[in-house]
Protein backbone atom coordinates (compact mmCIF):
# COMPACT_ATOMS: atom_id res chain seq x y z
CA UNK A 1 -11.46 -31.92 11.73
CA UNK A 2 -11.02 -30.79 15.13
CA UNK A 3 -8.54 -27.50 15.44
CA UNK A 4 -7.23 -29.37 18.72
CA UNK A 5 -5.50 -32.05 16.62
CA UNK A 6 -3.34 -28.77 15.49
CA UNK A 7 -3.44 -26.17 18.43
CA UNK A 8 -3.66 -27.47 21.91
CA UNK A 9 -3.06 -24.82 24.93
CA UNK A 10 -2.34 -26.95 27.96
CA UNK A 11 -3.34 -25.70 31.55
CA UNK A 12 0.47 -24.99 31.94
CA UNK A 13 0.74 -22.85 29.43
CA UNK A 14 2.55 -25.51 26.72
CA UNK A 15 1.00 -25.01 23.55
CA UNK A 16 1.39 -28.04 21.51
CA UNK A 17 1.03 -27.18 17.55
CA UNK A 18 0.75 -29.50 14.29
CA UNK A 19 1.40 -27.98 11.02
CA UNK A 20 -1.15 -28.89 9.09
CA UNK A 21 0.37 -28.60 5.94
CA UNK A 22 3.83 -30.48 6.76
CA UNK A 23 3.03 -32.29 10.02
CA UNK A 24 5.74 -31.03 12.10
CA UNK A 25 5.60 -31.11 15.78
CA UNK A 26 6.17 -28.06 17.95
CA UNK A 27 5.90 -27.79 21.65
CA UNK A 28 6.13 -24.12 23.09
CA UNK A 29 7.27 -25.08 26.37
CA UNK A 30 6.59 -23.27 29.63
CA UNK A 31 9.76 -22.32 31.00
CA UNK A 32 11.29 -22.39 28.29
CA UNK A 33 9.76 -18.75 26.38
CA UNK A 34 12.32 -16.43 29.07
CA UNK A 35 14.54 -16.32 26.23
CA UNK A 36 14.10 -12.29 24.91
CA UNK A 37 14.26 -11.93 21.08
CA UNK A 38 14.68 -8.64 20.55
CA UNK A 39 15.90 -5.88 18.24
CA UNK A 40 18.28 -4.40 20.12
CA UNK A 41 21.85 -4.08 18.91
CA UNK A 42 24.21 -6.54 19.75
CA UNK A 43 26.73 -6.19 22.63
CA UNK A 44 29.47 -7.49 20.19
CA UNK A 45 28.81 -4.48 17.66
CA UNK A 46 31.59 -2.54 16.70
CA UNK A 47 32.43 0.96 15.56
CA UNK A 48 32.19 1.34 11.42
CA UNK A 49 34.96 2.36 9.88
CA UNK A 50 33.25 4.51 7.06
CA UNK A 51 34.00 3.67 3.35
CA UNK A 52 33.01 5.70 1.03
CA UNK A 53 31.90 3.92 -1.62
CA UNK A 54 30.70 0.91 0.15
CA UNK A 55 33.34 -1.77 -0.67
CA UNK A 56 33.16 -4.39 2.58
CA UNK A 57 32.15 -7.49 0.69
CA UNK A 58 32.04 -8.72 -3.14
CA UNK A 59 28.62 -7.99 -3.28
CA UNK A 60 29.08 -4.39 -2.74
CA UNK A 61 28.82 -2.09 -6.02
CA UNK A 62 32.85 -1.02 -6.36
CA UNK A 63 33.11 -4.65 -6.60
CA UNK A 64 31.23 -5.70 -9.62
CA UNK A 65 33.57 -7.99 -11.19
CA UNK A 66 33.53 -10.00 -8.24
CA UNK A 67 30.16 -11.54 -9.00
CA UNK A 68 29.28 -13.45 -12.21
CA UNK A 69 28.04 -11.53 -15.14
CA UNK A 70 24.91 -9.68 -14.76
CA UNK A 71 21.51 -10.88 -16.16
CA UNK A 72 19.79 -8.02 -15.13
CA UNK A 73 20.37 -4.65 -13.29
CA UNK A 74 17.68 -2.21 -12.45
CA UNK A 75 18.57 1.16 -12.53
CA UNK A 76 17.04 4.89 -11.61
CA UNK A 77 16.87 7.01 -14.26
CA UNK A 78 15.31 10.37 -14.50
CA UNK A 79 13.53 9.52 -11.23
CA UNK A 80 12.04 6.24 -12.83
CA UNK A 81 13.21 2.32 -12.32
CA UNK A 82 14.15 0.69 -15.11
CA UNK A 83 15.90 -2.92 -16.11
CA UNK A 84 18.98 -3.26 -18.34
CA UNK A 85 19.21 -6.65 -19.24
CA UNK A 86 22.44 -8.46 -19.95
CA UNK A 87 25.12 -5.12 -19.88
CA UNK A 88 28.47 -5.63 -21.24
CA UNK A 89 30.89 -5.75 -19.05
CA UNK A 90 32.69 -2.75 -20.04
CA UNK A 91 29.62 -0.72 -19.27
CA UNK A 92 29.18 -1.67 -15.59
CA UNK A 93 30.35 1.47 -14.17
CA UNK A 94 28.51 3.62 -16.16
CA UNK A 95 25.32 2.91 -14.11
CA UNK A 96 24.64 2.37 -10.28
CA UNK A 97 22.81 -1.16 -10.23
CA UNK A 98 20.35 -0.66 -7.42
CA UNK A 99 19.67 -4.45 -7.63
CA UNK A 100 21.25 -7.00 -9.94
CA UNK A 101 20.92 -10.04 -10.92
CA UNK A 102 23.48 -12.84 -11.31
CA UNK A 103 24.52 -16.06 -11.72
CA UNK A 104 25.82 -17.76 -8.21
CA UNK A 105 29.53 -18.97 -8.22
CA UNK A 106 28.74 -21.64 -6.03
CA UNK A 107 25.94 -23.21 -7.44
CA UNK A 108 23.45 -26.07 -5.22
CA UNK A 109 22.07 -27.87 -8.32
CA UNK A 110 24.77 -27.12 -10.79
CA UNK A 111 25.06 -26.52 -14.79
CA UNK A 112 26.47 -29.91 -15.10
CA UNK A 113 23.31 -31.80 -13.11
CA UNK A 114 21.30 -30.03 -16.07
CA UNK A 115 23.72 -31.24 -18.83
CA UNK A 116 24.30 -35.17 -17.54
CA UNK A 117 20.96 -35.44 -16.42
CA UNK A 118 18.81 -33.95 -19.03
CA UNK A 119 20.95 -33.25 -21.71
CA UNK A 120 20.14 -29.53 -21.64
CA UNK A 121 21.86 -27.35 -23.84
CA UNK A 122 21.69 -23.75 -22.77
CA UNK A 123 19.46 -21.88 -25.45
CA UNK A 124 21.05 -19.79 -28.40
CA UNK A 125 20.12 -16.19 -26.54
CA UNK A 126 22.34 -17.34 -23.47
CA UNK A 127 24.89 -19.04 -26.13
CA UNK A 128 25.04 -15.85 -27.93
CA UNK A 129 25.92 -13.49 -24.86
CA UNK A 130 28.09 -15.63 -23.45
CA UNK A 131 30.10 -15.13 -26.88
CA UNK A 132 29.39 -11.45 -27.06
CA UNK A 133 30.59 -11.13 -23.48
CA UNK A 134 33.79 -12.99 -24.07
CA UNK A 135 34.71 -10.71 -27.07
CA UNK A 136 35.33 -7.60 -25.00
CA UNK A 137 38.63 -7.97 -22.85
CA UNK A 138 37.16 -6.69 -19.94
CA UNK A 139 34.38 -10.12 -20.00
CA UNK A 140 37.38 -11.97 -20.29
CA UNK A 141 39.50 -11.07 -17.99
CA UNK A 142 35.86 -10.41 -15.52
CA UNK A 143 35.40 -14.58 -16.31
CA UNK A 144 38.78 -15.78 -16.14
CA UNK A 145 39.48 -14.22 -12.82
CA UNK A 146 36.05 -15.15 -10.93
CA UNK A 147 36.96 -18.55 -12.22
CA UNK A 148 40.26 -18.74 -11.08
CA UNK A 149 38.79 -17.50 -7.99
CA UNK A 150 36.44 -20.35 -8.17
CA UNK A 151 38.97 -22.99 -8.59
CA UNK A 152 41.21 -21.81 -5.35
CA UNK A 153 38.24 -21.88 -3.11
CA UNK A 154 37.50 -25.29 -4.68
CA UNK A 155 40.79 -26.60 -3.54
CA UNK A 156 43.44 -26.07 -6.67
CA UNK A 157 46.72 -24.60 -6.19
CA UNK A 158 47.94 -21.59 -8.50
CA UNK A 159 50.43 -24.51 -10.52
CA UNK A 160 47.11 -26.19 -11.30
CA UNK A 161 44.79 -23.46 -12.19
CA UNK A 162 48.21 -22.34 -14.12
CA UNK A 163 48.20 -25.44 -16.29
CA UNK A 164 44.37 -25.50 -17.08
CA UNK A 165 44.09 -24.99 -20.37
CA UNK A 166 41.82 -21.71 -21.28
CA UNK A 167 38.86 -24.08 -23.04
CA UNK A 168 38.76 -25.65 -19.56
CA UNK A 169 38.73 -22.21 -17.74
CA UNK A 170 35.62 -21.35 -20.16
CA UNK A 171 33.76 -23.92 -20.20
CA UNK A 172 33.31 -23.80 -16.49
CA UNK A 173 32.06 -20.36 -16.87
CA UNK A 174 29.28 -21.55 -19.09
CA UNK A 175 27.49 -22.17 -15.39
CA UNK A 176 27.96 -17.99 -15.21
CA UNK A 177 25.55 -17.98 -18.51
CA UNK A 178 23.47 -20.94 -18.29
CA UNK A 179 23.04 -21.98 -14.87
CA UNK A 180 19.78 -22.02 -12.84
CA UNK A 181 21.08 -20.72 -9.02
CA UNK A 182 20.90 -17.07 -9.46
CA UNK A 183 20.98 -13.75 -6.88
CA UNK A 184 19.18 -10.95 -6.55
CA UNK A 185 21.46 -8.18 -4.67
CA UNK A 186 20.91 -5.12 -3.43
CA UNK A 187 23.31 -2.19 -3.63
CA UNK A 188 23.76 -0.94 -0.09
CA UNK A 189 25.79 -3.03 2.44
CA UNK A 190 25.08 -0.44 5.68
CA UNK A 191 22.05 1.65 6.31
CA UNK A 192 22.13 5.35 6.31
CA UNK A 193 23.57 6.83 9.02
CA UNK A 194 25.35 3.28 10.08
CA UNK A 195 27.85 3.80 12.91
CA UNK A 196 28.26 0.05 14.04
CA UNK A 197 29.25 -2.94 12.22
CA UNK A 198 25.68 -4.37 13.05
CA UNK A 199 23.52 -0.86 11.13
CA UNK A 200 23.25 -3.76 8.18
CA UNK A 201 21.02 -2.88 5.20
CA UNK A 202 18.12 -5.11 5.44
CA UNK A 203 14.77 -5.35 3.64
CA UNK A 204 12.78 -3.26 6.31
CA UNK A 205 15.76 -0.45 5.97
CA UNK A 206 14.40 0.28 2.74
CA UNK A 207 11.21 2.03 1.15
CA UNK A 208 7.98 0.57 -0.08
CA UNK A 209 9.03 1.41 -3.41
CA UNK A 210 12.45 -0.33 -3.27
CA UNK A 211 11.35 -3.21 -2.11
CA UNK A 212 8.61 -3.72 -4.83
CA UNK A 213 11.25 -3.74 -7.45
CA UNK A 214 13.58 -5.96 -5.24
CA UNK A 215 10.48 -8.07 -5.33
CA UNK A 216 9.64 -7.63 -9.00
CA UNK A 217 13.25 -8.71 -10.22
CA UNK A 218 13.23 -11.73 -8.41
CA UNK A 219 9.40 -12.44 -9.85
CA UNK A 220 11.04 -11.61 -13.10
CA UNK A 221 13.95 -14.07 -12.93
CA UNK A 222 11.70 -16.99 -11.88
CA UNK A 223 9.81 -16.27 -15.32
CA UNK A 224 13.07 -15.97 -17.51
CA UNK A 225 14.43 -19.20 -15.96
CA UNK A 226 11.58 -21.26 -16.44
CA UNK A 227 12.13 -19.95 -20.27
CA UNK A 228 15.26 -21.08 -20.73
CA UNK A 229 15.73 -23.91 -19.26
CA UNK A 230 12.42 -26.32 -19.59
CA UNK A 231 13.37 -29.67 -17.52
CA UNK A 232 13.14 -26.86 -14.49
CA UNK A 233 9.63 -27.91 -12.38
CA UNK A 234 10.34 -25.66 -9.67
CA UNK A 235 12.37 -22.72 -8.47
CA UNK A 236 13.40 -22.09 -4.95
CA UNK A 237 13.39 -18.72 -3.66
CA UNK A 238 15.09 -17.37 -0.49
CA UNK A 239 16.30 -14.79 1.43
CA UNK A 240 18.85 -15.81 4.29
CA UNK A 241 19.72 -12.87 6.79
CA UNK A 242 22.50 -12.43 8.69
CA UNK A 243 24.98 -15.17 9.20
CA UNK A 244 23.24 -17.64 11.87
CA UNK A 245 20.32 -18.10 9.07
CA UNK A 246 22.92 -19.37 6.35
CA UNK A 247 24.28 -16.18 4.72
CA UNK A 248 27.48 -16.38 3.01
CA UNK A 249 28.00 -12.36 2.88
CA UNK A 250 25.99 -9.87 5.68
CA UNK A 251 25.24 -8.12 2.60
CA UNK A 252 20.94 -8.18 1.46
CA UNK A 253 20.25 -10.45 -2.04
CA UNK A 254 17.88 -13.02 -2.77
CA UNK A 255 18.82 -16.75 -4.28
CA UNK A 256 16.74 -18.66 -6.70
CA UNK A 257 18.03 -22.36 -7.18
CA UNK A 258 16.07 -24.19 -9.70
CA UNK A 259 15.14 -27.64 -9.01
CA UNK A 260 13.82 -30.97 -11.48
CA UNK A 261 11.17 -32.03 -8.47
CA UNK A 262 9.00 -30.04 -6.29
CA UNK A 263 10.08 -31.62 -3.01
CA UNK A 264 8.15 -34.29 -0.67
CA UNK A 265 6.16 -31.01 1.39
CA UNK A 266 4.92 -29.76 -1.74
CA UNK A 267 3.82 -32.36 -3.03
CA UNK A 268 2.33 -33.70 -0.11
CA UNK A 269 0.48 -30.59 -0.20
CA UNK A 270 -0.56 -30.87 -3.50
CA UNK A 271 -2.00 -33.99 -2.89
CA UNK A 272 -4.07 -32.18 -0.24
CA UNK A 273 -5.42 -29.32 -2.42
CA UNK A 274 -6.54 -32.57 -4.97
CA UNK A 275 -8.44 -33.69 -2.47
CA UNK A 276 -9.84 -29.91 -0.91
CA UNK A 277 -9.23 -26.79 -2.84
CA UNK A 278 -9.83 -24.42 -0.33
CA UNK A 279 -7.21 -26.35 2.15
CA UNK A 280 -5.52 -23.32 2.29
CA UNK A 281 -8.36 -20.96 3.63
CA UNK A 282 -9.74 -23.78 6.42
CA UNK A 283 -6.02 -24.96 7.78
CA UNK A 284 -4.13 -21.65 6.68
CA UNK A 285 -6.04 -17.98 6.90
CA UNK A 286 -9.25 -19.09 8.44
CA UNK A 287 -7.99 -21.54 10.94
CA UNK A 288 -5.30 -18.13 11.86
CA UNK A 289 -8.14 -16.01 12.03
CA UNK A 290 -10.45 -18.19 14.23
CA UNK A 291 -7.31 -18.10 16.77
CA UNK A 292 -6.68 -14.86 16.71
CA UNK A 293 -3.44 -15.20 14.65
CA UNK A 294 -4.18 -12.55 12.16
CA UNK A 295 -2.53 -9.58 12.79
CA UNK A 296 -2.16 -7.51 9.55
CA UNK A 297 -3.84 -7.16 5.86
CA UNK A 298 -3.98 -4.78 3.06
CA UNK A 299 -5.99 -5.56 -0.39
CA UNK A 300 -3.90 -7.82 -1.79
CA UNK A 301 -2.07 -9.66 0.93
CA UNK A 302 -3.07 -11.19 5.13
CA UNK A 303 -0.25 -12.15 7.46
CA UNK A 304 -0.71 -14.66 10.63
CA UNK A 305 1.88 -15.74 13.26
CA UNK A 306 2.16 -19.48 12.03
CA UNK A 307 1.70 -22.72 14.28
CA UNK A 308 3.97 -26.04 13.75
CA UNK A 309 6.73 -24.55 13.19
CA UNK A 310 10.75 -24.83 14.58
CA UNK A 311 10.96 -21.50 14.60
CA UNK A 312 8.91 -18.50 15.48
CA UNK A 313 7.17 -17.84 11.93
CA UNK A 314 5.19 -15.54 10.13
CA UNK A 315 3.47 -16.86 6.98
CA UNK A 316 1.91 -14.11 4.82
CA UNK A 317 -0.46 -14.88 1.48
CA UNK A 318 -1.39 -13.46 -1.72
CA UNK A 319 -5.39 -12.75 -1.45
CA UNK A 320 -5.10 -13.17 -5.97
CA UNK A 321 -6.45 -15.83 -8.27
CA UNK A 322 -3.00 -16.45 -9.35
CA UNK A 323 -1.05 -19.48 -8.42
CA UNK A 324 2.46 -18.20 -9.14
CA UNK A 325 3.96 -15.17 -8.67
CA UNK A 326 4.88 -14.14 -12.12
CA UNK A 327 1.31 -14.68 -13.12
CA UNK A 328 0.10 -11.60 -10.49
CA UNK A 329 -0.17 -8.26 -11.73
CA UNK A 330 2.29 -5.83 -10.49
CA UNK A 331 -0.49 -4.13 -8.73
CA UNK A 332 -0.67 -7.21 -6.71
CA UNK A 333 3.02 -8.01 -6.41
CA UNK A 334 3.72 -4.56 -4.76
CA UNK A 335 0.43 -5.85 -2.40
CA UNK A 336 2.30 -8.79 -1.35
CA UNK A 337 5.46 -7.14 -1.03
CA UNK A 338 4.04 -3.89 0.63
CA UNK A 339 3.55 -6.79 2.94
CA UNK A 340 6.51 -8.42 3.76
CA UNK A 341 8.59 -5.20 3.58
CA UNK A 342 6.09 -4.47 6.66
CA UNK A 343 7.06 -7.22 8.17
CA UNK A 344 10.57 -6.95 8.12
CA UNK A 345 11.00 -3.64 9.14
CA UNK A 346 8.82 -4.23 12.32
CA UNK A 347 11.15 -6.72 13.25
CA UNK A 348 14.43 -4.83 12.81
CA UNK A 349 17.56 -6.08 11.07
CA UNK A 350 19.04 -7.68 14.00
CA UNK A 351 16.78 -10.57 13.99
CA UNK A 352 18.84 -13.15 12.02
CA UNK A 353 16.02 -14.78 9.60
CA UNK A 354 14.94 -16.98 6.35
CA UNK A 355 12.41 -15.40 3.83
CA UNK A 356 10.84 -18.55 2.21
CA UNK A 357 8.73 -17.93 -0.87
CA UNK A 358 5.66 -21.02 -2.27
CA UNK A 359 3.68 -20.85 -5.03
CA UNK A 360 2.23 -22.85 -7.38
CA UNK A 361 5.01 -25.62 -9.33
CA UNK A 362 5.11 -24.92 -12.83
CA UNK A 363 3.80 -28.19 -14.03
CA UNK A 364 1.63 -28.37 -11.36
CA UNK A 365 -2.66 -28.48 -12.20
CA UNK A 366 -3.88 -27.55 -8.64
CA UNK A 367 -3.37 -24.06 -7.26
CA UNK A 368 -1.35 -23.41 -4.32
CA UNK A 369 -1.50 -20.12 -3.14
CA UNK A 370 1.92 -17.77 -3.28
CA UNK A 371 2.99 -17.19 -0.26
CA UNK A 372 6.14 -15.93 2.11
CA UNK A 373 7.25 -17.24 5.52
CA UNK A 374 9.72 -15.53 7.18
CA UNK A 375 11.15 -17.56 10.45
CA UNK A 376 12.86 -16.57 13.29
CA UNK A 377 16.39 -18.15 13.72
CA UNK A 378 16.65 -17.27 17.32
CA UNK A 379 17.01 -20.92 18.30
CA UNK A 380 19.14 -24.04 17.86
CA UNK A 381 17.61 -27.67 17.34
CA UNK A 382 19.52 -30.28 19.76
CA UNK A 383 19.48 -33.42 20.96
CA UNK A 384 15.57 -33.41 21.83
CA UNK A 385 14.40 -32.43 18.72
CA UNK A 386 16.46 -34.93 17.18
CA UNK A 387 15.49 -38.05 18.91
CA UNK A 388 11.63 -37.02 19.23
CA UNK A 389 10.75 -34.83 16.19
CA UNK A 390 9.08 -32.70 18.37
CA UNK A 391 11.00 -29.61 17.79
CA UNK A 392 11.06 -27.02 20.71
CA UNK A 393 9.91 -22.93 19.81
CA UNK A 394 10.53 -20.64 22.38
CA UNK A 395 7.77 -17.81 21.09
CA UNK A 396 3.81 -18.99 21.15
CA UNK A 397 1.93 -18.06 18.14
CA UNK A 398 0.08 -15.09 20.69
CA UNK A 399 3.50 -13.97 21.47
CA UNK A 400 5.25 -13.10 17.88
CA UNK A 401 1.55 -11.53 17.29
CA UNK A 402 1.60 -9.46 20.27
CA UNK A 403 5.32 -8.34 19.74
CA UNK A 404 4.70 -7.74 15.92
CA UNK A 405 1.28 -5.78 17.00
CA UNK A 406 3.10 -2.63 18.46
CA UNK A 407 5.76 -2.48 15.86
CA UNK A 408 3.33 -2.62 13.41
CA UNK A 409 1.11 0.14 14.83
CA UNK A 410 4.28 2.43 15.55
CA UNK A 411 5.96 2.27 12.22
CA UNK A 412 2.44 3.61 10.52
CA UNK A 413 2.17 6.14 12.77
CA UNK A 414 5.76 7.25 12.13
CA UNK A 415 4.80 6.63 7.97
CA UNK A 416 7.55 4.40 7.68
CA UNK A 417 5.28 1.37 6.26
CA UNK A 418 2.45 1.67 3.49
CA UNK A 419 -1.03 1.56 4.65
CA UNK A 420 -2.06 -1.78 6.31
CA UNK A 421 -4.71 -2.92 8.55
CA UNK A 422 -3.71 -4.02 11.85
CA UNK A 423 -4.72 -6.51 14.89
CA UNK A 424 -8.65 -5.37 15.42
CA UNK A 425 -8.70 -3.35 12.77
CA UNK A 426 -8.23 -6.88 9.84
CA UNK A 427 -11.91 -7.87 8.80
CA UNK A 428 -10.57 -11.30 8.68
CA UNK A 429 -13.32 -12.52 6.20
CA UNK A 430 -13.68 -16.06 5.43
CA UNK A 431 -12.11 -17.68 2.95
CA UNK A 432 -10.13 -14.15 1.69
CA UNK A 433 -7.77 -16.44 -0.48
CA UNK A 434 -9.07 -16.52 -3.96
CA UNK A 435 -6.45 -18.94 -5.77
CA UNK A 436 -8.82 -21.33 -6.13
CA UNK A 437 -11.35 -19.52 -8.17
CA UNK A 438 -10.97 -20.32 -11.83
């Protein structure tokens, strides 16, 4: 099929674009690409008033007990990373959680969808610490008071929540236990150094190694979901940055919402890899490559600027066999994530943003290949969009490359990012996505 269908410059400089995968419209419009998207700091910024520990949000690490119970922290320890699952909750202070994992408050597809729906029944393990936890007054009071918490930002007066009886109180922290929307937060809230209210923490502020095992939790709780609760088909993974991409706090984590269906793209796309198994080679990596979209590649991973979509994307892939991430060996997780940690910090923190992850569903028979976009929120949909479905981008495909390009180059130099092939320097071979091999 012709690539003009998908990628159309017109002699005014309007590139039309087609996703090929989800058949969304995109019109970079001359005239319309003035807009600067930048890293600079923003002219709002404030002065930071230092505090020492970090305490400016629930997330932060003073403020454990405003978070549900922890699945999972990972800790450094005699200069090595390890995981302490499922602490009790009068040993939370005793470590520094680098990352930790938890159950979300506010959950999308709730405890209750499983229980009504399905008739799940969270598994003995989860039964068991949920008992354990309860036992030691400081679990108790940690549950009773997030779900108190939870009931006045639901709506209920203090009379109410007075009047609830205690089984009621409990049983709605079951969701704390046994649910399936989870986080993944970091520790820090402001990046060394910070002395604005915009020197945020992000996921380029940190090392190569820090991000791997940001990356590796989060591969870890898809697995341990999956285990315990098996009417789940597919988890959701995402990473929204900054406030004007969907962030509740300005503080860095992670959300995995587990989901019954795989959703109308992905299956759509499914449908396509039945019919061509190497779809995502010839309308992904080598389609990219043909238009000069690749821009960066190590052994394990190849990133593109993306066409057909509503924001300025880039859409980087695992180069393994392995359809789903918690089926890649941690040799190539760190690949992928050396990646996208590359990414980010070449773009800065200021650039508000969504860090999508697909892989393979977990019912699924044909491979899709894991991969990671990370758009650009540095526009608004309007009326247009809306009454056309031709949604509006303000950056060409050959201008996020060319602005990621320099960054890229820049932070190597400065031995800020892992080693990575960039621009001239990717051997863009054909068909470098492997998922489909047996």
């Amino acid at each position: 099929m012709s690539s003009m269908i998908y990628y159309t410059i017109m002699p005014d400089g309007t590139v039309k674009q087609l996703n090929p995968f989800t058949g969304t419209e995109v019109w970079a419009v001359a005239g319309r690409r003035g807009k600067p998207i930048t890293n600079e700091t923003a002219h709002t910024a404030k002065p930071l008033e230092i505090h020492t520990p970090e305490d400016y949000c629930s997330f932060c690490a003073p403020r454990y007990y405003e978070t549900a119970p922890e699945k999972s922290r990972l800790i450094r320890h005699n200069g090595a990373w390890e995981r302490v699952d499922l602490l009790a909750p009068d040993r939370y202070f005793e470590t520094v959680a680098e990352f930790r994992r938890t159950g979300n408050l506010f959950e999308i597809v709730t405890l209750e969808y499983w229980r009504k729906n399905y008739a799940y029944k969270m598994p003995a393990s989860r039964v068991k610490w949920r008992e354990d936890y309860l036992a030691i007054p400081a679990g108790l009071k940690h549950v009773t008071d997030i779900v108190q918490y939870k009931l006045r930002r639901e709506g209920k007066t203090d009379e109410q929540i007075e009047k609830m009886p205690m089984a009621d109180k409990l049983a709605i922290a079951d969701a704390f236990f046994g649910g399936g929307h989870e986080m993944v937060i970091a520790r820090r809230h402001y990046k060394d150094d910070a002395t604005l209210d915009t020197d945020l923490y992000s996921s380029g502020e940190m090392t190569e190694e820090e991000h791997y095992w940001y990356f590796k939790l989060t591969v870890d709780a898809i697995r341990d979901i999956t285990l315990n609760n098996r009417y789940v088909r597919y988890i959701s993974v995402f990473q929204n940055w900054l406030r004007s991409a969907g962030a509740s706090f300005d503080h860095l984590h992670k959300q995995l919402v587990s989901l019954d269906e795989w959703g109308a793209s992905i299956e759509n796309q499914i449908k396509m890899l039945r019919d061509d198994a190497n779809v995502y080679n010839e309308f992904g990596v080598n389609f990219a490559a043909h238009h000069n979209l690749v821009f960066a590649e190590n052994d394990f991973a190849i990133a593109y600027a993306g066409i057909g979509h509503r924001y300025p994307t880039i859409e980087i892939y695992s180069r393994s066999q392995a359809g789903r991430p918690y089926e890649h060996t941690d040799e190539e997780i760190r690949g992928v994530s050396n990646m996208v940690h590359a990414i980010h910090a070449a773009m800065g923190s200021q650039i508000s943003c969504n860090e999508e992850w697909y892989y393979t569903p977990i019912d699924a028979v044909y491979k899709m290949p894991w991969h990671v976009l990370i758009k650009w929120r540095v526009t608004v949909p309007a009326g247009f969009e809306g009454g056309t479905s031709i949604f509006i981008n303000p950056m060409t495909p050959i201008d996020l490359r060319d602005k990621m390009v320099p960054r890229l180059y820049k932070l190597r130099d400065e031995g800020k990012i892992g080693w990575v092939r960039i621009a001239e320097e990717c051997r863009v071979d054909p068909n470098p996505l492997k998922y489909y091999l047996k």
